[in-house]
Protein backbone atom coordinates (compact mmCIF):
# COMPACT_ATOMS: atom_id res chain seq x y z
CA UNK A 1 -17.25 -23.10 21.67
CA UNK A 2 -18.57 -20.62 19.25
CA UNK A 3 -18.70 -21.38 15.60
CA UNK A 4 -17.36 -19.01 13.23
CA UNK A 5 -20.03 -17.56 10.89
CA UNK A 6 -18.78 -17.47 6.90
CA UNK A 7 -21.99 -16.75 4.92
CA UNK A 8 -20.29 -15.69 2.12
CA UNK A 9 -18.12 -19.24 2.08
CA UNK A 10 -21.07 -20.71 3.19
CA UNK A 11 -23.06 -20.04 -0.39
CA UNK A 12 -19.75 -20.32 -2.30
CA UNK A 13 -19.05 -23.91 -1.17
CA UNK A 14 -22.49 -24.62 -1.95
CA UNK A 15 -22.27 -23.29 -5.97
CA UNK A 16 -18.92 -24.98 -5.68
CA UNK A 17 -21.21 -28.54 -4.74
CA UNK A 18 -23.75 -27.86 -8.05
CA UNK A 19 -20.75 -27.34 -10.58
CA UNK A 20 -18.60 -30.09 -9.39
CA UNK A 21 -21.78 -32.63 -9.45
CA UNK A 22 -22.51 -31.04 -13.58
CA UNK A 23 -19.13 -30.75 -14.35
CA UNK A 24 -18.03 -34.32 -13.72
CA UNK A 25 -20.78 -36.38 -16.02
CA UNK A 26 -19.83 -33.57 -18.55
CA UNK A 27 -15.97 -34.64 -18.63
CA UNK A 28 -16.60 -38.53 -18.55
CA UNK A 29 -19.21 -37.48 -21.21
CA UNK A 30 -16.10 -35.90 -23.44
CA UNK A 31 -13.31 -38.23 -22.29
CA UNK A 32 -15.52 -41.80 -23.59
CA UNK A 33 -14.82 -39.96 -27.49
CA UNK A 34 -10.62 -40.96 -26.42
CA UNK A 35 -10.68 -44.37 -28.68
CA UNK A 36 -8.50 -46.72 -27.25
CA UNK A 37 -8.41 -45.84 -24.02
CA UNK A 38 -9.96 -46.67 -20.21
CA UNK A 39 -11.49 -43.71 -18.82
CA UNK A 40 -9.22 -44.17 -15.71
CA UNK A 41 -5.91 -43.87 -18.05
CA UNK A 42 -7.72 -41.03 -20.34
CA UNK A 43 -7.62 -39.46 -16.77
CA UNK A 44 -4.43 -39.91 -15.38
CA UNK A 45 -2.07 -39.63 -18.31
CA UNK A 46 -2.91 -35.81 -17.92
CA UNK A 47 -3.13 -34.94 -14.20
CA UNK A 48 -0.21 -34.34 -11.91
CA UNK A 49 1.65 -37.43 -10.17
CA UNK A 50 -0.09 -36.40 -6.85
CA UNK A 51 -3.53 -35.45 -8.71
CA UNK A 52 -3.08 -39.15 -9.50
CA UNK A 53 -2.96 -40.23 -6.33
CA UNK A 54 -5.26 -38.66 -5.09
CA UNK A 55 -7.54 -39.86 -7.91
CA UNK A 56 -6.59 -43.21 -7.63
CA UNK A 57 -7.10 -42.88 -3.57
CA UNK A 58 -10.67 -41.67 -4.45
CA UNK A 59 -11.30 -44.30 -6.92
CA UNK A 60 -10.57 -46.79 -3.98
CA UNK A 61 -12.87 -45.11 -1.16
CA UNK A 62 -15.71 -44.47 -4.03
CA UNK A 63 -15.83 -48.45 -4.75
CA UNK A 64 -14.43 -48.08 -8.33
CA UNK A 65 -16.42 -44.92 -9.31
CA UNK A 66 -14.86 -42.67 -11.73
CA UNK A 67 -17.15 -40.26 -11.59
CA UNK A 68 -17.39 -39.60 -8.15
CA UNK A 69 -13.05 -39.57 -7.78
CA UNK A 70 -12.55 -37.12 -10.29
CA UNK A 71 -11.99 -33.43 -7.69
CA UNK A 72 -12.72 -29.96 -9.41
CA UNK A 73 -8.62 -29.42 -9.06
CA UNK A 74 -8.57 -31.98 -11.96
CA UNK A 75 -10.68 -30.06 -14.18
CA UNK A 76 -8.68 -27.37 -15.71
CA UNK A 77 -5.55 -30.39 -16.46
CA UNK A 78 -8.75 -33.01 -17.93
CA UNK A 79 -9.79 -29.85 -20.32
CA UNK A 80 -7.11 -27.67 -21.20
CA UNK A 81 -4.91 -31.28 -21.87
CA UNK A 82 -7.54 -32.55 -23.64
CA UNK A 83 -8.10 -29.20 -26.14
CA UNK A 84 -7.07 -30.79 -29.34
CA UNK A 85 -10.16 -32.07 -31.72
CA UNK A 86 -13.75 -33.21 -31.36
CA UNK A 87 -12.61 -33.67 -27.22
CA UNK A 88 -13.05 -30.61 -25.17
CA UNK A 89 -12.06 -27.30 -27.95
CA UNK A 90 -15.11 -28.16 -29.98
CA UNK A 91 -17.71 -28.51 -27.27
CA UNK A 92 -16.48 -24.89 -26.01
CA UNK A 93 -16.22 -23.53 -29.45
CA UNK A 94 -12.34 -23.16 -29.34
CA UNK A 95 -13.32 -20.16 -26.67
CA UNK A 96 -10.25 -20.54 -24.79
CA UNK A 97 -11.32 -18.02 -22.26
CA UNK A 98 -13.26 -21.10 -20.59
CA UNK A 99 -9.93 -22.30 -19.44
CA UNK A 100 -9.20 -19.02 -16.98
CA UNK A 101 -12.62 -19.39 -15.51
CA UNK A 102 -11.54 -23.15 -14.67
CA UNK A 103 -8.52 -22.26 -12.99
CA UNK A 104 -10.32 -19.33 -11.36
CA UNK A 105 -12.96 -21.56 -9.79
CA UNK A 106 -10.63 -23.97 -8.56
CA UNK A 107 -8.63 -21.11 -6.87
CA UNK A 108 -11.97 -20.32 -5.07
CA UNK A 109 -12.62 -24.19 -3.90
CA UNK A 110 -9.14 -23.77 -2.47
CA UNK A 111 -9.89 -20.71 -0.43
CA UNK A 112 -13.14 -22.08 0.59
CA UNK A 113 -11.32 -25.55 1.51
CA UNK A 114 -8.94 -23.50 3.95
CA UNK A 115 -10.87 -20.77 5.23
CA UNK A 116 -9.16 -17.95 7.17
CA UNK A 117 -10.92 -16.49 10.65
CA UNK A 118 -12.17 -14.13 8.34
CA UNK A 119 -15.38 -14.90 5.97
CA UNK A 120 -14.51 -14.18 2.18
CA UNK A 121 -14.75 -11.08 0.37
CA UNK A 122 -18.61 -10.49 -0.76
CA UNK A 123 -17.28 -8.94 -4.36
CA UNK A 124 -14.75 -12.10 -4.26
CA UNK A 125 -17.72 -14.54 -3.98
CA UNK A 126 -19.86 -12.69 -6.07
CA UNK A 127 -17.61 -12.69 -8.89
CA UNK A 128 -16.83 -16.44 -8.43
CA UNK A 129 -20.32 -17.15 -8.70
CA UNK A 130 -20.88 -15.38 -12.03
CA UNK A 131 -17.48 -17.70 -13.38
CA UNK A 132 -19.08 -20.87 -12.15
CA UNK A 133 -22.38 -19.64 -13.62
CA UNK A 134 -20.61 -18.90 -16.86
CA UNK A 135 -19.15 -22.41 -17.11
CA UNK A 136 -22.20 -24.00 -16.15
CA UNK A 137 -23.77 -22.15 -19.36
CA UNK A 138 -21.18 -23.35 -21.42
CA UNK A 139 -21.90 -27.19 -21.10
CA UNK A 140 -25.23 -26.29 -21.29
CA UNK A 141 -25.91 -27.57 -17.39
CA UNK A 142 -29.05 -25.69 -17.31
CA UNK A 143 -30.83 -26.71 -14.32
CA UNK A 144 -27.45 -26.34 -12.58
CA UNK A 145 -26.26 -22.67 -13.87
CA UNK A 146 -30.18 -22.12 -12.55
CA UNK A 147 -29.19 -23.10 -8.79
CA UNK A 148 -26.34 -21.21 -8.93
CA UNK A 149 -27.92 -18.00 -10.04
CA UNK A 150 -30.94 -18.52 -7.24
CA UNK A 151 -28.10 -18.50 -4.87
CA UNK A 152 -25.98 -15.62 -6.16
CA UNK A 153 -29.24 -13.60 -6.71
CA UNK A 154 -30.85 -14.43 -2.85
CA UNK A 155 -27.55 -14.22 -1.15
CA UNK A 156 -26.92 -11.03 -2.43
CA UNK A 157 -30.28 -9.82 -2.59
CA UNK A 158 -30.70 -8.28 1.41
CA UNK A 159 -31.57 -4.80 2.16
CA UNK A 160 -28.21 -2.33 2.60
CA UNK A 161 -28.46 -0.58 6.23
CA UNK A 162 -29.56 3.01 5.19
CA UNK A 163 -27.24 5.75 6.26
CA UNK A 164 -28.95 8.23 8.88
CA UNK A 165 -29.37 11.60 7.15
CA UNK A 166 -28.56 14.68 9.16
CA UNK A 167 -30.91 17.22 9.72
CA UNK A 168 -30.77 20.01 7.30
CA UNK A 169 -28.64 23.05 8.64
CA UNK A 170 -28.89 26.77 8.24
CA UNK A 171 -26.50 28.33 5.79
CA UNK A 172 -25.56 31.16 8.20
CA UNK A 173 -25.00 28.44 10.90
CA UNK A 174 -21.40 28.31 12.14
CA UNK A 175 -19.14 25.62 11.49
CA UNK A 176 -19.37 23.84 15.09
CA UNK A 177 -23.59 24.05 14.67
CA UNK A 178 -23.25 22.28 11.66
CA UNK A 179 -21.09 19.27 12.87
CA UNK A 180 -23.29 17.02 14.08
CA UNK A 181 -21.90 16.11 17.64
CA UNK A 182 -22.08 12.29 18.68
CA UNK A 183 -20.84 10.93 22.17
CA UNK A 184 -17.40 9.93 22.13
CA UNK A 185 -18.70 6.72 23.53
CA UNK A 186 -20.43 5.92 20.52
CA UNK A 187 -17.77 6.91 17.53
CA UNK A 188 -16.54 3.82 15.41
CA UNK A 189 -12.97 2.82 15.32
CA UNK A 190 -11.70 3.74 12.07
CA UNK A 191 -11.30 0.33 10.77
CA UNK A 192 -14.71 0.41 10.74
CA UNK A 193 -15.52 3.71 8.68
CA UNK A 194 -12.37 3.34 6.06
CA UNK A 195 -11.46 -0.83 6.22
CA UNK A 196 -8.30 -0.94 5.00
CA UNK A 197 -7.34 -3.39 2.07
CA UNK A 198 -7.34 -7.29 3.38
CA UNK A 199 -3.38 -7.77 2.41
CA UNK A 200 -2.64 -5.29 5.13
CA UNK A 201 -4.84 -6.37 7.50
CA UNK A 202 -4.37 -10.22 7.16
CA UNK A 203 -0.07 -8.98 6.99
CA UNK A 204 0.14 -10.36 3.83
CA UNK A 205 0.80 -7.09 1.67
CA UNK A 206 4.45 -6.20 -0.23
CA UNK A 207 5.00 -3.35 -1.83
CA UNK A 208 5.52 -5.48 -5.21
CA UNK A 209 1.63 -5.35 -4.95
CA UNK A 210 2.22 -1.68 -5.85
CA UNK A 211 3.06 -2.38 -9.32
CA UNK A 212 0.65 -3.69 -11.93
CA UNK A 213 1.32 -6.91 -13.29
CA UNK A 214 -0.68 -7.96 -16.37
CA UNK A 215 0.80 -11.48 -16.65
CA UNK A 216 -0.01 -12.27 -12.89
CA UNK A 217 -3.57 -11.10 -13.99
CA UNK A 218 -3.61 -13.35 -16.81
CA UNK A 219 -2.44 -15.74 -15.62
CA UNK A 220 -4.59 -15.95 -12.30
CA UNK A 221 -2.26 -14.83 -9.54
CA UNK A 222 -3.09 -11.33 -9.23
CA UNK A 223 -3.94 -10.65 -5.71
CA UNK A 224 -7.70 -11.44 -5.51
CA UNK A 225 -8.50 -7.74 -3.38
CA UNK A 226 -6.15 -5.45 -5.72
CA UNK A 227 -5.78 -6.28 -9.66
CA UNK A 228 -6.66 -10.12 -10.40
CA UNK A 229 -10.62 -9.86 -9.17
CA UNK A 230 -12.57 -7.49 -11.63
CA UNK A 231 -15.10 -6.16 -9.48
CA UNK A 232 -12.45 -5.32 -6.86
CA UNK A 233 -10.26 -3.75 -9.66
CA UNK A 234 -12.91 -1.29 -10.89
CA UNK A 235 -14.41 -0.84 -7.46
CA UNK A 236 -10.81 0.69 -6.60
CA UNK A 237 -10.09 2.51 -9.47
CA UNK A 238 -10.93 6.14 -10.59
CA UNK A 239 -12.09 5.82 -14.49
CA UNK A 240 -9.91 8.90 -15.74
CA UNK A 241 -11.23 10.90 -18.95
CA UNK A 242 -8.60 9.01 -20.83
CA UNK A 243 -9.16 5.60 -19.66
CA UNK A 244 -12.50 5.93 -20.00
CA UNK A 245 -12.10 6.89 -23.53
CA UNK A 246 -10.19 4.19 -23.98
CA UNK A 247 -12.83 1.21 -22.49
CA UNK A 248 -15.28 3.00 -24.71
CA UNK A 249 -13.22 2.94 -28.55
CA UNK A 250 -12.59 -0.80 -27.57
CA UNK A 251 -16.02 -1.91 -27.11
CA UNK A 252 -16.58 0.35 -29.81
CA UNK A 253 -14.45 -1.36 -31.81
CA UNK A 254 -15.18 -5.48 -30.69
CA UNK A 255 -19.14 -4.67 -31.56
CA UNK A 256 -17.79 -3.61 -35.13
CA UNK A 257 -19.04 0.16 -34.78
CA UNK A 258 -15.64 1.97 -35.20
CA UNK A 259 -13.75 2.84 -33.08
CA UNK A 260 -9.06 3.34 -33.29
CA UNK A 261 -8.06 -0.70 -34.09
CA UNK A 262 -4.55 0.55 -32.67
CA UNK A 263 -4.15 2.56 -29.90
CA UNK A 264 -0.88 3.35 -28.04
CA UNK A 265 -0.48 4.42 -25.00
CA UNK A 266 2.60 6.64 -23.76
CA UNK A 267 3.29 7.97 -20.13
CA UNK A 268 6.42 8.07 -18.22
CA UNK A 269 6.89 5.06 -15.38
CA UNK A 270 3.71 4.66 -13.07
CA UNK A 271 1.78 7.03 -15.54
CA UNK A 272 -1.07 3.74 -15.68
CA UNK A 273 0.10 2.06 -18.63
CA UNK A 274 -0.54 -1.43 -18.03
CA UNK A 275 -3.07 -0.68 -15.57
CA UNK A 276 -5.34 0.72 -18.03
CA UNK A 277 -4.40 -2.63 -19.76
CA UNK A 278 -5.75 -4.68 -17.13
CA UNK A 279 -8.65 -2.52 -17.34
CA UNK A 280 -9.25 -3.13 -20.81
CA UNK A 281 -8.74 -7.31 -20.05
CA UNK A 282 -11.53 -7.25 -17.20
CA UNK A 283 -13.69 -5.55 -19.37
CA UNK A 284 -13.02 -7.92 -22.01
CA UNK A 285 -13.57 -10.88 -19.81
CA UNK A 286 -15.94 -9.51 -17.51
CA UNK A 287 -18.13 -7.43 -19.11
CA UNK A 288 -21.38 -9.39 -18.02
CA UNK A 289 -20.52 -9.90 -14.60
CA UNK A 290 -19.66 -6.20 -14.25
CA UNK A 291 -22.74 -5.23 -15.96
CA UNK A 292 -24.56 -7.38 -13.68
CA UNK A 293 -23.57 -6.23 -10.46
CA UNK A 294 -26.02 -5.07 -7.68
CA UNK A 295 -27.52 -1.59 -7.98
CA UNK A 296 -27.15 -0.83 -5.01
CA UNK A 297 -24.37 -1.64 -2.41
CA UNK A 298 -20.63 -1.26 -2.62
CA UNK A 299 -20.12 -1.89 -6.58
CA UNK A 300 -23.12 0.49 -7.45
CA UNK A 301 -20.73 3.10 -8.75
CA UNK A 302 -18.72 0.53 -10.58
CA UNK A 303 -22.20 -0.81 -12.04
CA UNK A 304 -22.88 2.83 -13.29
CA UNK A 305 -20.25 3.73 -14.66
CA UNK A 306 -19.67 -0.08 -16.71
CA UNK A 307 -23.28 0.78 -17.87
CA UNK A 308 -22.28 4.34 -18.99
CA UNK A 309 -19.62 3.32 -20.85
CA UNK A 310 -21.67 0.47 -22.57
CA UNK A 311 -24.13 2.71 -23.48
CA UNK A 312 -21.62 5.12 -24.77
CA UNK A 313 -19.72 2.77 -26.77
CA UNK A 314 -23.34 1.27 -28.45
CA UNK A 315 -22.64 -2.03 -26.51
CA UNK A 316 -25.91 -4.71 -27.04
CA UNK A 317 -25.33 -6.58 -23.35
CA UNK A 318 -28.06 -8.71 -25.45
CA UNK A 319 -25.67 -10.13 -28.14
CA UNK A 320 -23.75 -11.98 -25.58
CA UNK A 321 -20.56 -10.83 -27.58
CA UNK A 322 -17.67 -13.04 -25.66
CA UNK A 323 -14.21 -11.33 -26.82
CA UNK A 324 -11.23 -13.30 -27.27
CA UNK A 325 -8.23 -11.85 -25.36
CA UNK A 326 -4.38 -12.18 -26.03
CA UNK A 327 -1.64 -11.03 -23.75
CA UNK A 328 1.80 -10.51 -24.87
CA UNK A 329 3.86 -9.02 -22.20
CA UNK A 330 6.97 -8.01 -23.18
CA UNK A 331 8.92 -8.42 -19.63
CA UNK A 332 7.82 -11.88 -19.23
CA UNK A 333 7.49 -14.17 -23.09
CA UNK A 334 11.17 -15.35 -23.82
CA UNK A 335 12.24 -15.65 -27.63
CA UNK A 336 14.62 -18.24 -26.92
CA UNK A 337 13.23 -20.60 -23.62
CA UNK A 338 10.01 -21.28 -25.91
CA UNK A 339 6.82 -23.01 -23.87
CA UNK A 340 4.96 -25.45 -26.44
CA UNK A 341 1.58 -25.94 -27.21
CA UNK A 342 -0.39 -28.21 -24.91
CA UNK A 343 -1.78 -30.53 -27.85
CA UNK A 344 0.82 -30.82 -30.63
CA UNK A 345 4.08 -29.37 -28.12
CA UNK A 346 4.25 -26.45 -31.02
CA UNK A 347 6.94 -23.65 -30.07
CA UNK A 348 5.93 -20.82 -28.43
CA UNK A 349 8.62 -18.37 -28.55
CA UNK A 350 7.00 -15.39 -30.71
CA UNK A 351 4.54 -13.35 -30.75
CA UNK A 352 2.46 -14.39 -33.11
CA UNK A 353 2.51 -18.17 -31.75
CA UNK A 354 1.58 -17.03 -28.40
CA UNK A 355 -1.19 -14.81 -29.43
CA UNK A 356 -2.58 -17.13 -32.28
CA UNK A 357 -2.66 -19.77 -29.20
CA UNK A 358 -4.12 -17.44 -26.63
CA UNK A 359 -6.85 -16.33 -29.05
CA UNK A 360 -8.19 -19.78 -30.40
CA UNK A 361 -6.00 -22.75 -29.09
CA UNK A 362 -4.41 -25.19 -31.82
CA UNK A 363 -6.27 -24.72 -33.70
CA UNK A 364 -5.80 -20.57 -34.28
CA UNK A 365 -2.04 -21.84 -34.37
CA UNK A 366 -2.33 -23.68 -37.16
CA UNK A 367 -3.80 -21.03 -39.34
CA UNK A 368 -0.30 -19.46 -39.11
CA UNK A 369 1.39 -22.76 -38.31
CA UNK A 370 4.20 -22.16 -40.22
CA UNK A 371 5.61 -19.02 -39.03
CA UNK A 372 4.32 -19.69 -36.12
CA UNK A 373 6.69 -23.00 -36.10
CA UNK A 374 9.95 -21.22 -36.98
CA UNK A 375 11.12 -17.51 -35.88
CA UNK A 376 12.44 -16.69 -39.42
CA UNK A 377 9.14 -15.23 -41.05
CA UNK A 378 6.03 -13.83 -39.70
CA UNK A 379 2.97 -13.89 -40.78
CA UNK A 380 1.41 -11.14 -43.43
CA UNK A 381 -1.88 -10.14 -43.90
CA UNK A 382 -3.81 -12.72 -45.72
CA UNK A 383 -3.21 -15.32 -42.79
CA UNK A 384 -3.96 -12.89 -40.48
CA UNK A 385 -7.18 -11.79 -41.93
CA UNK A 386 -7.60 -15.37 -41.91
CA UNK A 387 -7.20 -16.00 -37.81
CA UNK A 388 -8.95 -12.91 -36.95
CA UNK A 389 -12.15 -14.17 -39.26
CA UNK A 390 -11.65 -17.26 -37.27
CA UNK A 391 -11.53 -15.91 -33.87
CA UNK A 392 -13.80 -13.46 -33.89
CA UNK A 393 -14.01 -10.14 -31.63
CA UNK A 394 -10.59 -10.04 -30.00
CA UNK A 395 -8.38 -7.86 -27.88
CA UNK A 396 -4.65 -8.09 -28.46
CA UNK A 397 -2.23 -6.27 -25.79
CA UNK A 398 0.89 -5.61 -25.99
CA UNK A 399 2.79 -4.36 -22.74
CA UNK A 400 6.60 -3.41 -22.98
CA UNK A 401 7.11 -3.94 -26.47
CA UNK A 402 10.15 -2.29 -26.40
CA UNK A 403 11.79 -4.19 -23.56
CA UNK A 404 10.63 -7.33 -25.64
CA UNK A 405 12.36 -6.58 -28.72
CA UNK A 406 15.40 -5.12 -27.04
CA UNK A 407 16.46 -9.05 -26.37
CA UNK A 408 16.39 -9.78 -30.00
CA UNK A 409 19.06 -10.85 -32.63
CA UNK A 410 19.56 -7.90 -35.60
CA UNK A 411 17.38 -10.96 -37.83
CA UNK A 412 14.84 -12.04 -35.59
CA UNK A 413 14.06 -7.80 -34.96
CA UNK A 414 13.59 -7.00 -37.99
CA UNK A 415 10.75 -10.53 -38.65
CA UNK A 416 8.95 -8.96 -35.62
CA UNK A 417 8.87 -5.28 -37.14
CA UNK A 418 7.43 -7.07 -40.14
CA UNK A 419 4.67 -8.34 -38.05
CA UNK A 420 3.92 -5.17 -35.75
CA UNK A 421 3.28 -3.23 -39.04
CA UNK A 422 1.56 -6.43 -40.61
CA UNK A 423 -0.69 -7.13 -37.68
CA UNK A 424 -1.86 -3.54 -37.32
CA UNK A 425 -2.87 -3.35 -41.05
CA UNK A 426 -4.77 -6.54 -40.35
CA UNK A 427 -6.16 -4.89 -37.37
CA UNK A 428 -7.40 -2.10 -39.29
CA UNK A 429 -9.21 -4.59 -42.55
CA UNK A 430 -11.12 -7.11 -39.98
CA UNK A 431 -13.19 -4.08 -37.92
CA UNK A 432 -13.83 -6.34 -34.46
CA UNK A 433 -10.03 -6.41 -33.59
CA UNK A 434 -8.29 -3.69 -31.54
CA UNK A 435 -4.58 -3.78 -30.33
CA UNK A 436 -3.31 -1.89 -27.11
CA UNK A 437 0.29 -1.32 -27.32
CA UNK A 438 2.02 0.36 -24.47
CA UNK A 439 5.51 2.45 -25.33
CA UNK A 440 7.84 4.36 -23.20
CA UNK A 441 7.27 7.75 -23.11
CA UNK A 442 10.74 8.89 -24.13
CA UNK A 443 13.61 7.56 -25.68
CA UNK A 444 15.33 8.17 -22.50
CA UNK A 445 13.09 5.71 -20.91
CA UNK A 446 13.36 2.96 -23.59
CA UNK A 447 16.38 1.66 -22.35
CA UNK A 448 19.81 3.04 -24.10
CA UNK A 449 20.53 3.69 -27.63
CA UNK A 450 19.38 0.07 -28.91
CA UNK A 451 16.16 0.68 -27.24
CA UNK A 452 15.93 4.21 -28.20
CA UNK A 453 15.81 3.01 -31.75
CA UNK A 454 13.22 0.29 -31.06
CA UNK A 455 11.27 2.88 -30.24
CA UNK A 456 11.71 5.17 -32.99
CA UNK A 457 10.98 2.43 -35.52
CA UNK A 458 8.02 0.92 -33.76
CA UNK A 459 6.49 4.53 -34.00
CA UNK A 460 6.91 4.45 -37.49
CA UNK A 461 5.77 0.72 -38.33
CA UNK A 462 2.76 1.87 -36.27
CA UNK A 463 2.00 5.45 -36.57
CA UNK A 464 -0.12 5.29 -39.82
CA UNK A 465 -2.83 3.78 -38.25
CA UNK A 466 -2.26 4.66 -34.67
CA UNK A 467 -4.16 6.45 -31.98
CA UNK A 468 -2.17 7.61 -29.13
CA UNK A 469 -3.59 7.90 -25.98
CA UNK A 470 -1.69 10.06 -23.57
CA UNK A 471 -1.74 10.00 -20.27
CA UNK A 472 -3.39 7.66 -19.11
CA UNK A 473 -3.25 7.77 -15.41
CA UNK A 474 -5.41 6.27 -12.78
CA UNK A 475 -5.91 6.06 -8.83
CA UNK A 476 -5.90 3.08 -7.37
CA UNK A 477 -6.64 2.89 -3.60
């Protein structure tokens, strides 16, 4: 029986061995400083009932051994749960970002724990490597980010198959002497020459796929071929003079060299609105990894172009700038149904709570804890000055605004204008912070007379310091 060759899963499990083996002395490490408590309760009181079991069924077969029961699907519940004080937000610097990559590497030990007949997507392991790398950095596993950089850097390191180049023809030639004529025996199926996308050939695609969704990216379950893998996204994307523009005022803008703090973008439906948001968040949270990729190969042009736009924009790849990144989609946060804080179970139904939390954790929400706590009031400048300084470079978007807002009480509409025009004169003071707001193009498009006037007031709250970016269109293949 022939065995199915994955080299691509083959080095990913393999990374996937080093960070589990660093990343487990590293939480027990963290989870001793929990006073009053057994390591094995620390543990369970924030996994899953079935992650307990299964812990607990390790803990059995590993003769007591916490260490060794703890699995890498525990790890983003035993950090993220464990945020709050001198435990896990300190060690990472409040850098919340480090809780994506977690749930991002345990996505890939899933796919490498039930491997298709297919091997994995090179770009797809490639990217996972550089996240498990990244992590590794972060608890300052040396040795181990080491290993897992020899084996990102040899797997990926073989020779591309050169094209043949056709002999040169005459100009005057005629059409048919210039074709270059091959046996019919010996053309390629055209699977081969133009693969089509993995969702349609493993018959998982819908048509929803279509659409761009910036919460799915966010929140990790973005199709891993289309938007939610970065090197994927850019490799399938056409960087459009506008979008380009706009990559380049933002980095611009996060290195503190200028650069529009608030830019709004404005196209009719499918004119690339929040696709050039998701853009603008892979960039954000990418930037190394795209930077990094191979010169050569099937991301060289996205490797160009990430460098030309660095370059452009005056980015130092040397400062190891790490921008926060908040996402407030308008379609999908609730003012009412309000999720709560992980650590303190702090309401989370406005904007500024969920962007305060996305940005810095706890401990960002309790610089504007008290607005943040209540819809009533929002907060002004001085507290916002006062995260931002905290935070550091950050990207704020804001996707359907309008169709947010439109769900509003007469009250509670006229708190958030306060802090759309407050937020964008902080914006504007701190010089690392820009905000991407997407609008409807028309008030014909913002959803009836209510949201027609939304929109009309939102320009205004917004226009003094705006720059509108219009269109912003893209092709995505």
């Amino acid at each position: 029986m022939n065995t199915i060759e994955r080299p691509h899963r083959d080095v990913l499990n393999k990374a996937l061995d080093i960070y589990r083996d660093a990343m487990r002395p590293f939480i027990i490490r963290s989870l001793k400083q929990i006073k009053g408590k057994r390591i094995e309760d620390a543990i369970c009181d924030v996994l899953s009932a079935k992650q307990v079991n299964d812990f607990e069924q390790n803990l059995q077969n590993n003769g007591g051994n916490v260490q060794a029961a703890i699995d890498i699907g525990d790890f983003p519940n035993l950090i993220s749960r464990n945020w709050r004080g001198e435990i896990f937000g300190r060690q990472f610097g409040g850098d919340m970002t480090v809780q994506n990559l977690l749930y991002l590497i345990t996505q890939a030990r899933n796919r490498v724990m039930h491997p298709s007949t297919e091997d994995l997507e090179s770009e797809y392991v490639r990217v996972s490597l550089f996240h498990i790398s990244d992590v590794l950095g972060r608890i300052n596993a040396a040795e181990a980010k080491a290993e897992v950089e020899k084996l990102r850097d040899e797997h990926f390191s073989s020779p591309q198959p050169e094209l043949p180049i056709p002999d040169s023809s005459p100009a005057t030639a005629s059409v048919s002497d210039r074709t270059p004529r091959v046996a019919q025996g010996n053309l390629k199926p055209w699977r081969e020459v133009i693969p089509p996308n993995l969702e349609l050939t493993q018959g998982t695609f819908e048509e929803a796929e279509l659409a761009a969704n910036l919460q799915q990216v966010y929140d990790g379950r973005a199709s891993a071929t289309s938007y939610g893998n970065p090197v994927s996204f850019f490799n399938q994307t056409h960087l459009t003079v506008g979008l380009r523009s706009l990559l380049i005022n933002a980095l611009q803008r996060l290195a503190g060299k200028g650069g529009a703090p608030v830019i709004q973008t404005k196209t009719g439906f499918g004119g690339g609105k929040t696709h050039s948001l998701i853009a603008l968040y892979h960039l954000a949270n990418s930037i190394d990894a795209l930077a990094n990729l191979p010169a050569d190969g099937d991301s060289a042009n996205t490797r160009a172009e990430i460098h030309s736009i660095m370059q452009e924009a005056g980015w130092d790849s040397t400062r190891k700038v790490h921008p926060k990144v908040a996402v407030l989609e308008g379609t999908f946060l609730s003012p009412t149904d309000a999720e709560v804080t992980k650590e303190n179970g702090d309401p989370l139904n406005t904007l500024w709570g969920v962007m305060a939390y996305q940005l810095g954790g706890q401990t960002a929400y309790n610089l504007i804890g008290e607005a943040a706590r209540g819809q009533d009031s929002a907060p002004l400048g001085a507290q916002l000055d006062r995260l931002f300084e905290h935070t550091g470079p950050c990207v704020i978007l804001m996707d359907e605004l309008v169709a947010y807002m439109i769900n509003l009480s007469d009250d509670l509409l006229g708190v958030n204008y306060t802090f759309v025009q407050a937020l964008t004169e902080s914006a504007r003071r701190v010089k690392n912070v820009v905000i991407v707001a997407t609008l409807p193009e028309s008030q014909r498009e913002a959803g009836g007379a209510r949201g027609a006037e939304i929109l009309s007031t939102l320009e205004t709250r917004m226009g003094r310091i705006e720059s509108i970016w219009q269109p912003l269109v893209f092709c995505h293949i």
